[in-house]
Protein backbone atom coordinates (compact mmCIF):
# COMPACT_ATOMS: atom_id res chain seq x y z
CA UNK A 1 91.71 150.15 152.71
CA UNK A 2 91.27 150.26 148.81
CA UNK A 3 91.35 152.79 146.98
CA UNK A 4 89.00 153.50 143.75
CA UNK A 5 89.56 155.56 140.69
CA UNK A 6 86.68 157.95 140.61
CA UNK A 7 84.71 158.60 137.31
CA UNK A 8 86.59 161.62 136.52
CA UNK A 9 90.07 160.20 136.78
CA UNK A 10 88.91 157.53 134.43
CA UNK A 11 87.10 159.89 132.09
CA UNK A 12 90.55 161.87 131.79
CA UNK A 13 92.62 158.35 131.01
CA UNK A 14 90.00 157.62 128.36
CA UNK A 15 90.10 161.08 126.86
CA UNK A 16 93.96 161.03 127.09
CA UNK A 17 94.30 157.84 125.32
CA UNK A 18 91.81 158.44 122.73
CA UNK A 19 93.66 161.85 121.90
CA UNK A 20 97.08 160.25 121.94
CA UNK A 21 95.51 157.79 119.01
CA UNK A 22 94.42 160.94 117.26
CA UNK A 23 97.46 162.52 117.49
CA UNK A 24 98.92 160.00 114.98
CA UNK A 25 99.98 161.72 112.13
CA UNK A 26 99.83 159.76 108.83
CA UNK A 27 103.06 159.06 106.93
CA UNK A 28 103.53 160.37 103.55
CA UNK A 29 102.25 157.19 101.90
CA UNK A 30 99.21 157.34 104.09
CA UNK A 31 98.93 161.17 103.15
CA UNK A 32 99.81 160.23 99.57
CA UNK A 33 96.20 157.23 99.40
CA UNK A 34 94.19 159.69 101.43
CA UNK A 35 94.86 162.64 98.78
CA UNK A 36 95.60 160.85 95.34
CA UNK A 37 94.15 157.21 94.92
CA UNK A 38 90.72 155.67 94.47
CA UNK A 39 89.92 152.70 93.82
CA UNK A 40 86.04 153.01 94.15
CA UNK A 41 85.23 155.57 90.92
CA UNK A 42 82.38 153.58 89.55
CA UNK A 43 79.93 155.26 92.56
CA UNK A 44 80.01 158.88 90.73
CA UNK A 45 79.53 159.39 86.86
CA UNK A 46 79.13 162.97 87.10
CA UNK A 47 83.40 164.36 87.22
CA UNK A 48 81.95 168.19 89.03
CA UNK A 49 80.12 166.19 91.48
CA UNK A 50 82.98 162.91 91.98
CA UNK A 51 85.17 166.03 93.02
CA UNK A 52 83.24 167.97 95.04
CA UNK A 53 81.99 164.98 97.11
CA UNK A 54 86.12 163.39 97.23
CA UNK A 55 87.66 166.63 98.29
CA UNK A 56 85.53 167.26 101.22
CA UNK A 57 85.70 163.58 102.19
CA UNK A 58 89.50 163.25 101.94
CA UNK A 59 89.58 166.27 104.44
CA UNK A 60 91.04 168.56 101.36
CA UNK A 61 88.85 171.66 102.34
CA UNK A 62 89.21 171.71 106.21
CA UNK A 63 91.08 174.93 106.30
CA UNK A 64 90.88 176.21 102.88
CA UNK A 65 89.73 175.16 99.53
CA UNK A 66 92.55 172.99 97.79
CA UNK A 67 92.72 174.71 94.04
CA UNK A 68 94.37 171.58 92.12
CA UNK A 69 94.09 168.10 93.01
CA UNK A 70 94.01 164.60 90.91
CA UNK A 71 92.42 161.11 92.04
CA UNK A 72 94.25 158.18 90.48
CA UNK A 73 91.25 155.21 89.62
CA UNK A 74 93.36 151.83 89.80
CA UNK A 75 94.57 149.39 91.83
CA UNK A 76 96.82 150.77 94.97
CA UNK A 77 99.57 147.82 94.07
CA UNK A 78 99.60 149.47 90.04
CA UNK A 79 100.15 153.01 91.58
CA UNK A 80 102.82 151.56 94.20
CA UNK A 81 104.64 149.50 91.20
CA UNK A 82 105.15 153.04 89.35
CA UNK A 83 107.99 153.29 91.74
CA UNK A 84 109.95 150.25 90.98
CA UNK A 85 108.96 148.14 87.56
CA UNK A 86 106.28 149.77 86.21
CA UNK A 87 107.51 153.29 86.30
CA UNK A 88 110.44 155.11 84.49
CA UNK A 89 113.14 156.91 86.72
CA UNK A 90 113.02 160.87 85.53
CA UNK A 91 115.06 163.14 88.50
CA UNK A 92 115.95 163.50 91.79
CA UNK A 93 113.17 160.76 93.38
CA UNK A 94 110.66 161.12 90.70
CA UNK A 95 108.91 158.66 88.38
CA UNK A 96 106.99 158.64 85.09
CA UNK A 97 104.44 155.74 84.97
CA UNK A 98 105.00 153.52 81.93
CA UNK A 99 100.91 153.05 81.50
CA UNK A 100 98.66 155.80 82.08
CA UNK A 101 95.69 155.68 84.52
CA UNK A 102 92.58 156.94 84.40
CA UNK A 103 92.61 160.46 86.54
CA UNK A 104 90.27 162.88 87.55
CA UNK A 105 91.58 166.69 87.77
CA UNK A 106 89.45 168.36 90.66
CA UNK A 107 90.29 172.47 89.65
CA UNK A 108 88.52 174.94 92.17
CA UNK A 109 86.28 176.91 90.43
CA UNK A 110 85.76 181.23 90.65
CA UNK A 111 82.83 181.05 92.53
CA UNK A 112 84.59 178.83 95.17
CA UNK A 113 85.53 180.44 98.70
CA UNK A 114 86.20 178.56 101.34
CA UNK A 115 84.53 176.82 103.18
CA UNK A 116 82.08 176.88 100.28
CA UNK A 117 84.58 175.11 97.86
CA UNK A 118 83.37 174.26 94.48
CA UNK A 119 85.30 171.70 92.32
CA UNK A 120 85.27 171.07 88.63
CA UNK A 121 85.94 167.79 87.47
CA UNK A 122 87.68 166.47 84.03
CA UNK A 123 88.66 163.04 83.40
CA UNK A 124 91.17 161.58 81.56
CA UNK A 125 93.75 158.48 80.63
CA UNK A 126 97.11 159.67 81.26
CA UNK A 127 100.63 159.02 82.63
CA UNK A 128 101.19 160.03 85.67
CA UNK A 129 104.02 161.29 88.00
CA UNK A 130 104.86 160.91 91.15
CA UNK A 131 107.73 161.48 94.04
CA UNK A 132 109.22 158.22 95.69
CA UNK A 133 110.28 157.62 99.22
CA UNK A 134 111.45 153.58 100.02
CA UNK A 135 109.70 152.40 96.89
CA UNK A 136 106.29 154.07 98.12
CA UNK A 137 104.30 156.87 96.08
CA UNK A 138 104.55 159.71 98.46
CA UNK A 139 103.82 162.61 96.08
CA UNK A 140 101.84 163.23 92.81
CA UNK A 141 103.06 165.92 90.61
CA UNK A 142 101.95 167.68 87.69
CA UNK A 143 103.08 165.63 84.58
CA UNK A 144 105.12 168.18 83.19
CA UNK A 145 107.36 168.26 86.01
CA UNK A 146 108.06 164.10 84.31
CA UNK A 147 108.04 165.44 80.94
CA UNK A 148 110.77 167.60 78.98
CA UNK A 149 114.64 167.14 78.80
């Protein structure tokens, strides 16, 4: 006699499986593109809007309203490169780009409370500075922590 899986044991693989894909947590690179690089900026003019459109679709507001964070417009391989020849050693695992990038500085604003986050947007041309893990961007820090003795 043969036996058949019923529709419920197969619903439960396929919701198992599909959850176990989910569960995949990014690496820090991965984290590091999600939160920090663009390569599309051409889309948005407007900096306020850019930011509040980026932060809620890089998942930066799911659980609170991130206050500072900065978009890096260039190709990924010219961010990547800042850790090995196109970037300046500094301290500990972190790197001063030798040409600066065009950025975007998303700052919450006072009116923002999550989940109602509101973002202001400046952009600028500037150096920029980020951790290193195996030759791979894996954090972007304020430039001053690149700058200074």
């Amino acid at each position: 006699m043969k036996k058949r899986m019923g529709p419920g044991l197969l619903l439960l693989i396929f919701l198992l499986l599909a959850y176990m894909a989910m569960a995949r947590r990014e690496t820090p690179y991965e984290k590091f593109q999600r939160q920090h690089v663009d390569t599309s900026r051409s889309w948005e003019p407007d900096p306020n809007r850019y930011c509040n459109l980026m932060m809620l679709r890089r998942n930066m507001t799911v659980s609170s309203c991130k206050e500072l964070n900065s978009f890096v417009h260039g190709v990924l391989a010219g961010v990547v490169a800042i850790c090995s020849s196109e970037g300046t050693w500094h301290h500990g695992n972190f790197y001063y780009s030798n040409s600066p990038f065009p950025v975007t500085d998303c700052q919450t604003t006072g009116a923002s409370l999550w989940p109602r986050c509101i973002y202001r947007g400046v952009v600028s041309h500037k150096r920029i500075c980020v951790a290193c893990t195996n030759e791979q961007p894996v954090h972007y820090a304020l430039p001053s922590v690149c700058s200074g003795p």
